[in-house]
C-alpha atoms as a PDB file:
ATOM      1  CA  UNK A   1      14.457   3.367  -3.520  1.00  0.00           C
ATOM      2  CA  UNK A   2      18.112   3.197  -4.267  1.00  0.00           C
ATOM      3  CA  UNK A   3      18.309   0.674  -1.153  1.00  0.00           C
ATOM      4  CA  UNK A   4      16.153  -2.304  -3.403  1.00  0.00           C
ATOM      5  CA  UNK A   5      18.138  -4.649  -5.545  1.00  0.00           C
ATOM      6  CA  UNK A   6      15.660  -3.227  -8.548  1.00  0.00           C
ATOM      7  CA  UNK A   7      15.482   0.362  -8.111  1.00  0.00           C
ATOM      8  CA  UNK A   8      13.904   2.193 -10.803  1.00  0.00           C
ATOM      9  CA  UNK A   9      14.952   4.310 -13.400  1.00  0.00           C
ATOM     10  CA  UNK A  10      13.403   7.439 -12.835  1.00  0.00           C
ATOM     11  CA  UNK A  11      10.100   8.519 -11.417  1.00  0.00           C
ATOM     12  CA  UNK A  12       7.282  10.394 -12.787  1.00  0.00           C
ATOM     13  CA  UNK A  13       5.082  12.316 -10.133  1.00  0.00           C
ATOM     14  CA  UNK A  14       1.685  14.288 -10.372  1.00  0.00           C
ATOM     15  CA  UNK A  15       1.658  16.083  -6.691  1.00  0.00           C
ATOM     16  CA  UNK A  16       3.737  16.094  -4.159  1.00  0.00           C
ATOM     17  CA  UNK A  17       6.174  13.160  -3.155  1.00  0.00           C
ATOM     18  CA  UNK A  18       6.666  13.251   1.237  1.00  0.00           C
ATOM     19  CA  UNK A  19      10.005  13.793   2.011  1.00  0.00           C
ATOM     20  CA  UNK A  20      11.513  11.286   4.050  1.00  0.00           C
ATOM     21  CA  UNK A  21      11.297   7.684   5.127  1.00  0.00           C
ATOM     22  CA  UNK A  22       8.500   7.423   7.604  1.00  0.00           C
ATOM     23  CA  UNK A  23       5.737   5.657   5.068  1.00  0.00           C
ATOM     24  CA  UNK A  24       3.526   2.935   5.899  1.00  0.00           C
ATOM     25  CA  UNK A  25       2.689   0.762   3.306  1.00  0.00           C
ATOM     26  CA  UNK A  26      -0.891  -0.795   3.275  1.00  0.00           C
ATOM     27  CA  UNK A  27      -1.831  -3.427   0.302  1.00  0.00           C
ATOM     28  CA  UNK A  28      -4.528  -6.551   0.228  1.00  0.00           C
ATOM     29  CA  UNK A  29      -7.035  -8.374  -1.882  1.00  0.00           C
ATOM     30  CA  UNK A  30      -9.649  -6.487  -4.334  1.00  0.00           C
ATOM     31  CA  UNK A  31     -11.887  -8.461  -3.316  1.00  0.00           C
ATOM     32  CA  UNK A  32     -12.260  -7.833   1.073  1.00  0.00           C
ATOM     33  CA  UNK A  33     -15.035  -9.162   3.286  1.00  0.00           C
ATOM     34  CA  UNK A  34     -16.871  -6.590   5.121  1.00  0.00           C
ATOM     35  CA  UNK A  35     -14.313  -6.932   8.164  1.00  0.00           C
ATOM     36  CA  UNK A  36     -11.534  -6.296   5.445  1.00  0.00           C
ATOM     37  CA  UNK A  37     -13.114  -2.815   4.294  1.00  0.00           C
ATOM     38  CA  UNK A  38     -13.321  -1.830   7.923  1.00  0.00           C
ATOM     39  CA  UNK A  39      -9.759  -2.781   8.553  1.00  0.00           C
ATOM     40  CA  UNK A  40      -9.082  -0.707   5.367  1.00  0.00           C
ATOM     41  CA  UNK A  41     -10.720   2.040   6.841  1.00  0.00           C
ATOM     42  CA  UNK A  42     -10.018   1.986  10.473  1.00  0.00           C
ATOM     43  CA  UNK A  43      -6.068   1.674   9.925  1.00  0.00           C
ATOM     44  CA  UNK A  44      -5.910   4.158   6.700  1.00  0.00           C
ATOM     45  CA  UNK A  45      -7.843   7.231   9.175  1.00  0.00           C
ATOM     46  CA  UNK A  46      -5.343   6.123  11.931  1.00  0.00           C
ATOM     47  CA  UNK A  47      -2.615   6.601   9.183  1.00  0.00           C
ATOM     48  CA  UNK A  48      -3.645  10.590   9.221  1.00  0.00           C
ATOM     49  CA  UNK A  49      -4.214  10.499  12.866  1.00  0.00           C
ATOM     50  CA  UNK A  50      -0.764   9.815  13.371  1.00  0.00           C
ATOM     51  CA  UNK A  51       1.122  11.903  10.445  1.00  0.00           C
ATOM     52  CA  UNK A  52       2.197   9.103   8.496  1.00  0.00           C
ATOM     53  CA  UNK A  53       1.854   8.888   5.034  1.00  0.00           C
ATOM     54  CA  UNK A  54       0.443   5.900   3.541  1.00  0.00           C
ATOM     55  CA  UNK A  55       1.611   3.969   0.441  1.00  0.00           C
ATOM     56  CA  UNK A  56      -0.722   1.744  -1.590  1.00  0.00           C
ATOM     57  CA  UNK A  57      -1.633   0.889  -5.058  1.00  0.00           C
ATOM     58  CA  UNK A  58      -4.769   2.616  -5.791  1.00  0.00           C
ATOM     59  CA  UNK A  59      -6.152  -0.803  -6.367  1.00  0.00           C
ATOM     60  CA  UNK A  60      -9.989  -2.044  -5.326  1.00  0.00           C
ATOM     61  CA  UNK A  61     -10.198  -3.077  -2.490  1.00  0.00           C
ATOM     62  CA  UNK A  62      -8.164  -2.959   0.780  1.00  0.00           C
ATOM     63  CA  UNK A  63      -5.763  -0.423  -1.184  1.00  0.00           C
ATOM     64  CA  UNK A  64      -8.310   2.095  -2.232  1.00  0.00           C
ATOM     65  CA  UNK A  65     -10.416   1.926   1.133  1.00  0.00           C
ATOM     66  CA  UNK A  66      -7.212   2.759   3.357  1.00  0.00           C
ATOM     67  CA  UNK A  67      -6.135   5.492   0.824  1.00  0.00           C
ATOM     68  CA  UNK A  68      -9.913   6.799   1.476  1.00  0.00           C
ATOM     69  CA  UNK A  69      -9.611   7.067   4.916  1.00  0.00           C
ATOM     70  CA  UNK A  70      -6.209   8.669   5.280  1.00  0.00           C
ATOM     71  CA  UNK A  71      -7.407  11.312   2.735  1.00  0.00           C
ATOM     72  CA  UNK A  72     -10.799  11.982   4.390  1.00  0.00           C
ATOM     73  CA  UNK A  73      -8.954  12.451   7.559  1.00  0.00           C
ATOM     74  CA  UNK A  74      -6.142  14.723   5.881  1.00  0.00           C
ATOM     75  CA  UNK A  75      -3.861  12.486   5.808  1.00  0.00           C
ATOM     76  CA  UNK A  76      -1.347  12.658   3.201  1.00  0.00           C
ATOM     77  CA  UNK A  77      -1.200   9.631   0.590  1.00  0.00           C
ATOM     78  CA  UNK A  78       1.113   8.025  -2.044  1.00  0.00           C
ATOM     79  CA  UNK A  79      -1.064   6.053  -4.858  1.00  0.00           C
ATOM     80  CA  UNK A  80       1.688   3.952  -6.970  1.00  0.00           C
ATOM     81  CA  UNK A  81       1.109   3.056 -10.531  1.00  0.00           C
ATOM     82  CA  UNK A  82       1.422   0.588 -13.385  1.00  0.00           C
ATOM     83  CA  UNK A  83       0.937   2.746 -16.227  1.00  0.00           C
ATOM     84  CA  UNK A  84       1.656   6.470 -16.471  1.00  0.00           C
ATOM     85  CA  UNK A  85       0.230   8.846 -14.485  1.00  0.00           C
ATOM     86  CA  UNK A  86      -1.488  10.762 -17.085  1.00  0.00           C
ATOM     87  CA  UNK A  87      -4.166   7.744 -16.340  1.00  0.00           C
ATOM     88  CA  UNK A  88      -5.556   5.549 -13.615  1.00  0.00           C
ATOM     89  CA  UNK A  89      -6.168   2.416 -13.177  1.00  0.00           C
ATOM     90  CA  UNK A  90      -8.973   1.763 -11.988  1.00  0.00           C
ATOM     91  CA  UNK A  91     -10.768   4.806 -13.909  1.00  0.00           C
ATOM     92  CA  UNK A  92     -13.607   4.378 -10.832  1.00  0.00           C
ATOM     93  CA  UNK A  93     -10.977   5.907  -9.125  1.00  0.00           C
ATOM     94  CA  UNK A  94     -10.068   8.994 -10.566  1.00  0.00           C
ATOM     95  CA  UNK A  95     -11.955  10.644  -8.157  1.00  0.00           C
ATOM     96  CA  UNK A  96      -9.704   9.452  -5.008  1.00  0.00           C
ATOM     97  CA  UNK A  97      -6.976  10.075  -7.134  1.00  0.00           C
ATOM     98  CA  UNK A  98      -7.084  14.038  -7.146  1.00  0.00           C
ATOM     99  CA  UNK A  99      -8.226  13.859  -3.686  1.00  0.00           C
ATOM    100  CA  UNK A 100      -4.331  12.208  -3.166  1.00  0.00           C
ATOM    101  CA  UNK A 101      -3.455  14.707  -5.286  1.00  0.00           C
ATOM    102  CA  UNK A 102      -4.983  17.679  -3.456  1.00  0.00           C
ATOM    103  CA  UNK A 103      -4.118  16.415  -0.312  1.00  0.00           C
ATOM    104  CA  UNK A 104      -0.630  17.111  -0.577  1.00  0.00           C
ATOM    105  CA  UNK A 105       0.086  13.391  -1.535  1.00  0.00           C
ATOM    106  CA  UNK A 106       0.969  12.249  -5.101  1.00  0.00           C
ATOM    107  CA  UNK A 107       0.523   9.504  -7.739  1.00  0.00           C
ATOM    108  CA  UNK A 108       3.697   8.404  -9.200  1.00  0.00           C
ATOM    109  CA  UNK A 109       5.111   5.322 -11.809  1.00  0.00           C
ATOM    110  CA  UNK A 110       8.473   4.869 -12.669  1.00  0.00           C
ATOM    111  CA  UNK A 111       6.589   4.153 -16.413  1.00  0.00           C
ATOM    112  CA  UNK A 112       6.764   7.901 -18.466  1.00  0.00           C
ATOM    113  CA  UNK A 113       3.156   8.646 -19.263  1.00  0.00           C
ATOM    114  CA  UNK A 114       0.855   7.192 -21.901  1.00  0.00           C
ATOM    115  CA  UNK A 115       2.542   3.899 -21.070  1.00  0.00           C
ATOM    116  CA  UNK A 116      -0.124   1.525 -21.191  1.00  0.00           C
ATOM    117  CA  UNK A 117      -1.205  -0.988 -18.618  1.00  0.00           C
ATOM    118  CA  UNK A 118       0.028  -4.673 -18.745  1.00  0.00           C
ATOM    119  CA  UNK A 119      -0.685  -7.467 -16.255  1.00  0.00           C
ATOM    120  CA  UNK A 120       3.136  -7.773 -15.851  1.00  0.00           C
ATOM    121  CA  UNK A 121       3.791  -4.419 -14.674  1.00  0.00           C
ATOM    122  CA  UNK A 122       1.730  -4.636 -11.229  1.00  0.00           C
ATOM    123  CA  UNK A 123       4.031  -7.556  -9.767  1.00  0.00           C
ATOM    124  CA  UNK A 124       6.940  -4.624 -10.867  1.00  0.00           C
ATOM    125  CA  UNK A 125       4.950  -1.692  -9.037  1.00  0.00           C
ATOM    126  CA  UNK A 126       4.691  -3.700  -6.324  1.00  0.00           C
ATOM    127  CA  UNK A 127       8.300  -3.480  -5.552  1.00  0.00           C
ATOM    128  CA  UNK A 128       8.184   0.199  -5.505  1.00  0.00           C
ATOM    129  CA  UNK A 129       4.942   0.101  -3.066  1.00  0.00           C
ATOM    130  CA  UNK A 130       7.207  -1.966  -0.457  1.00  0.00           C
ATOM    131  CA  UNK A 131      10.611   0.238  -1.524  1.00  0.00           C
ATOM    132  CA  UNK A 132       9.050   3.375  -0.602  1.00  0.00           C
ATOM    133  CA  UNK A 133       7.422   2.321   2.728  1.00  0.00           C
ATOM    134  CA  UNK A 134       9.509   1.465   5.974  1.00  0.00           C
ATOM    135  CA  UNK A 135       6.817  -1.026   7.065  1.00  0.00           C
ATOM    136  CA  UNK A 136       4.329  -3.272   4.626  1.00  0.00           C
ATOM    137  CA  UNK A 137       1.049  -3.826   6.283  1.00  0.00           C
ATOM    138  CA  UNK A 138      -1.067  -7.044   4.844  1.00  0.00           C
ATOM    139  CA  UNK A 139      -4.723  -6.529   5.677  1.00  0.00           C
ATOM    140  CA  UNK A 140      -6.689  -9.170   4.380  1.00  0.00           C
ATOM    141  CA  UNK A 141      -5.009 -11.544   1.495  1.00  0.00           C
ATOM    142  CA  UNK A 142      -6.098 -14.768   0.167  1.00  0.00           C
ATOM    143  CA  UNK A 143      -3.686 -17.161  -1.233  1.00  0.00           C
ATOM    144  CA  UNK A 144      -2.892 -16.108  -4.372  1.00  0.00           C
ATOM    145  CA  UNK A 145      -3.313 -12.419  -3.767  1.00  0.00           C
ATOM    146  CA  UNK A 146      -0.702  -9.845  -5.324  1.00  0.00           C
ATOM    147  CA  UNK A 147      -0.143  -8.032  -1.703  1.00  0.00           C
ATOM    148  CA  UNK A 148       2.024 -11.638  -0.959  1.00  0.00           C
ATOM    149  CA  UNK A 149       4.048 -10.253  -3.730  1.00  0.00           C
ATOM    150  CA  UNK A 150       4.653  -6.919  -1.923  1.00  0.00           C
ATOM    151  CA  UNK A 151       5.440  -8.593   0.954  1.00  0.00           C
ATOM    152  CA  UNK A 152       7.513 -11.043  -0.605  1.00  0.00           C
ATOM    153  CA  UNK A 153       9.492  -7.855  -1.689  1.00  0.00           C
ATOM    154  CA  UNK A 154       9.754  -6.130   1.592  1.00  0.00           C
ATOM    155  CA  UNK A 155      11.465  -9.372   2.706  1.00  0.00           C
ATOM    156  CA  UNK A 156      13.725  -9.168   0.263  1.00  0.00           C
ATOM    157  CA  UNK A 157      14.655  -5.118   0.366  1.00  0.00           C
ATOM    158  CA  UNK A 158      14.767  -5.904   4.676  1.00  0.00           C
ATOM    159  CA  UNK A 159      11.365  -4.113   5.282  1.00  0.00           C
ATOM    160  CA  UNK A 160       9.245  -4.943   7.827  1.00  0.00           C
ATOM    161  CA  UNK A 161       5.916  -7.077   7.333  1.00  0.00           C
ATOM    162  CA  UNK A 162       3.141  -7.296   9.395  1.00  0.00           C
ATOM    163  CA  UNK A 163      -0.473  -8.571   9.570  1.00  0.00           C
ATOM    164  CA  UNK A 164      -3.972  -7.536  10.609  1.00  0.00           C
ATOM    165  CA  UNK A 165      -4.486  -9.116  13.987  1.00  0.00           C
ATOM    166  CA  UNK A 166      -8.260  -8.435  13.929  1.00  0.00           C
ATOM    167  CA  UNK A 167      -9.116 -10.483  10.852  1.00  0.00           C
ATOM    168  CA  UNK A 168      -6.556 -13.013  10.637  1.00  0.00           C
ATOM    169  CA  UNK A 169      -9.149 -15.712  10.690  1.00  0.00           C
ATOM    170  CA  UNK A 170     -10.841 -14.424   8.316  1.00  0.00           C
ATOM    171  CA  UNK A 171     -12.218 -16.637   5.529  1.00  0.00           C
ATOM    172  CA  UNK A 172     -10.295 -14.212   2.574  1.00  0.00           C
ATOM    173  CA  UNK A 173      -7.240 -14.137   4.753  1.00  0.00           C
ATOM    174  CA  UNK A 174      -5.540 -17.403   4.156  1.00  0.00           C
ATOM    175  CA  UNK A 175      -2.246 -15.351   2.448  1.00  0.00           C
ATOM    176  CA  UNK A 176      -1.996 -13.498   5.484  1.00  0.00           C
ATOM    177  CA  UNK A 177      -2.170 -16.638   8.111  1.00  0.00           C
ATOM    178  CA  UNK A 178       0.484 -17.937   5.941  1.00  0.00           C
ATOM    179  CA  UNK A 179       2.445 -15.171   6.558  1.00  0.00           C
ATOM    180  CA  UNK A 180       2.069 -15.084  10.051  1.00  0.00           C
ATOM    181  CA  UNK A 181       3.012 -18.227  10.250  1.00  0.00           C
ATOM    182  CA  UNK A 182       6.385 -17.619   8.493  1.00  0.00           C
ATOM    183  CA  UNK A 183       7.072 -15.162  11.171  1.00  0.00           C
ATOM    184  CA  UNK A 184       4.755 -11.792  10.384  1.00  0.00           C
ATOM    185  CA  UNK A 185       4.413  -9.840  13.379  1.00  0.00           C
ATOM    186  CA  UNK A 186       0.007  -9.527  13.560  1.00  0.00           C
ATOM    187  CA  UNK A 187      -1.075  -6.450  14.985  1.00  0.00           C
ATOM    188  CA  UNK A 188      -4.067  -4.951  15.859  1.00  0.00           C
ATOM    189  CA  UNK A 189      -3.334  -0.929  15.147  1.00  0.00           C
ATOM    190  CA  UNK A 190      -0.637   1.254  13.084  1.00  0.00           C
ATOM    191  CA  UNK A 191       0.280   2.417  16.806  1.00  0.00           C
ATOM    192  CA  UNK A 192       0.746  -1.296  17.832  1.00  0.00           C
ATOM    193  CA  UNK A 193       2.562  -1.744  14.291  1.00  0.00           C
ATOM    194  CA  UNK A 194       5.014   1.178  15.195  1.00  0.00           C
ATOM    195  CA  UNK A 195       6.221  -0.243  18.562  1.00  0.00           C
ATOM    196  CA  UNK A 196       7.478  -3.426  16.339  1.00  0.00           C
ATOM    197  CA  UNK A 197       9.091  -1.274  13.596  1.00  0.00           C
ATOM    198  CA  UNK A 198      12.325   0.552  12.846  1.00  0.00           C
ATOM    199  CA  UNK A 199      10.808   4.140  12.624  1.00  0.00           C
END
């Protein structure tokens, strides 16, 4: 993190943080179409498969499904935060949380806990989902989704960026198209992804 132009103070962590700099980062909408959640899940299990821990936001959606599926497959799993970790956000899943947690991952915030969640600070976690990750994966994004912000980031901090080749046409998945037009590498498995990346 001391690489991005807006590293963070500090960190606060409950669990353990992977040593290292071999994390993939997987974001996308809340809201993904059936073919999104089995992305999710498909590419989070091949995460585990393959050792490499998997950065997301905890979020509905694409983030929590991937996180899921690492975990389930013991996969180790980094769930980043806008508020303190004392909480989560969502509280539906609390649950997946300690599973992170007790899967030798961690949930972490640069925010010192019982600081309270503001709409503001998940375009600032963001950053820290694409800092902490060598590669940003973009599942399934419409156009105004917040996982163009993490990718907007990884751009800017010289990450990687790629796109779900499987779903690209998806109807959900206009942020993503956009992005592969820009020049996103689409790919069709975290295998694929790794021939294309500097790990």
């Amino acid at each position: 993190l001391k690489e991005i132009p807006d590293p963070p103070f500090s960190l606060f962590v409950r669990g353990n943080l992977p040593k290292g700099f071999n994390m993939v980062g997987i974001v996308g909408t809340r809201h993904p179409t059936g073919e999104g959640i089995k992305e999710a899940l498909r590419l989070g299990a091949e995460c585990a498969q393959l050792s490499l821990p998997l950065v997301s936001g905890l979020a509905y959606g694409v983030d929590c499904f991937s996180q899921k599926a690492c975990v389930e497959q013991k996969g180790v799993s980094v769930g980043v935060l806008a508020c303190g970790v004392e909480r989560i956000y969502p509280k539906a899943n609390a649950t997946l949380a300690q599973k992170i947690i007790g899967g030798a991952g961690c949930i972490l915030s640069e925010y010192p806990p019982f600081t309270a969640l503001m709409k503001f600070r998940f375009p600032q976690r963001n950053r820290i989902i694409s800092g902490l990750s060598r590669s940003i994966l973009v599942v399934e994004a419409p156009k105004k989704s917040g996982a163009l912000i993490t990718a907007d980031f990884a751009l800017e901090q010289g990450r990687d960026v790629f796109v779900c080749k499987n779903i690209l046409q998806s109807k959900r998945n206009e942020g993503s198209r956009m992005l592969y037009e820009e020049g996103a590498t689409a790919i069709s498995s975290i295998s694929e992804m790794l021939e294309g990346a500097s790990f």
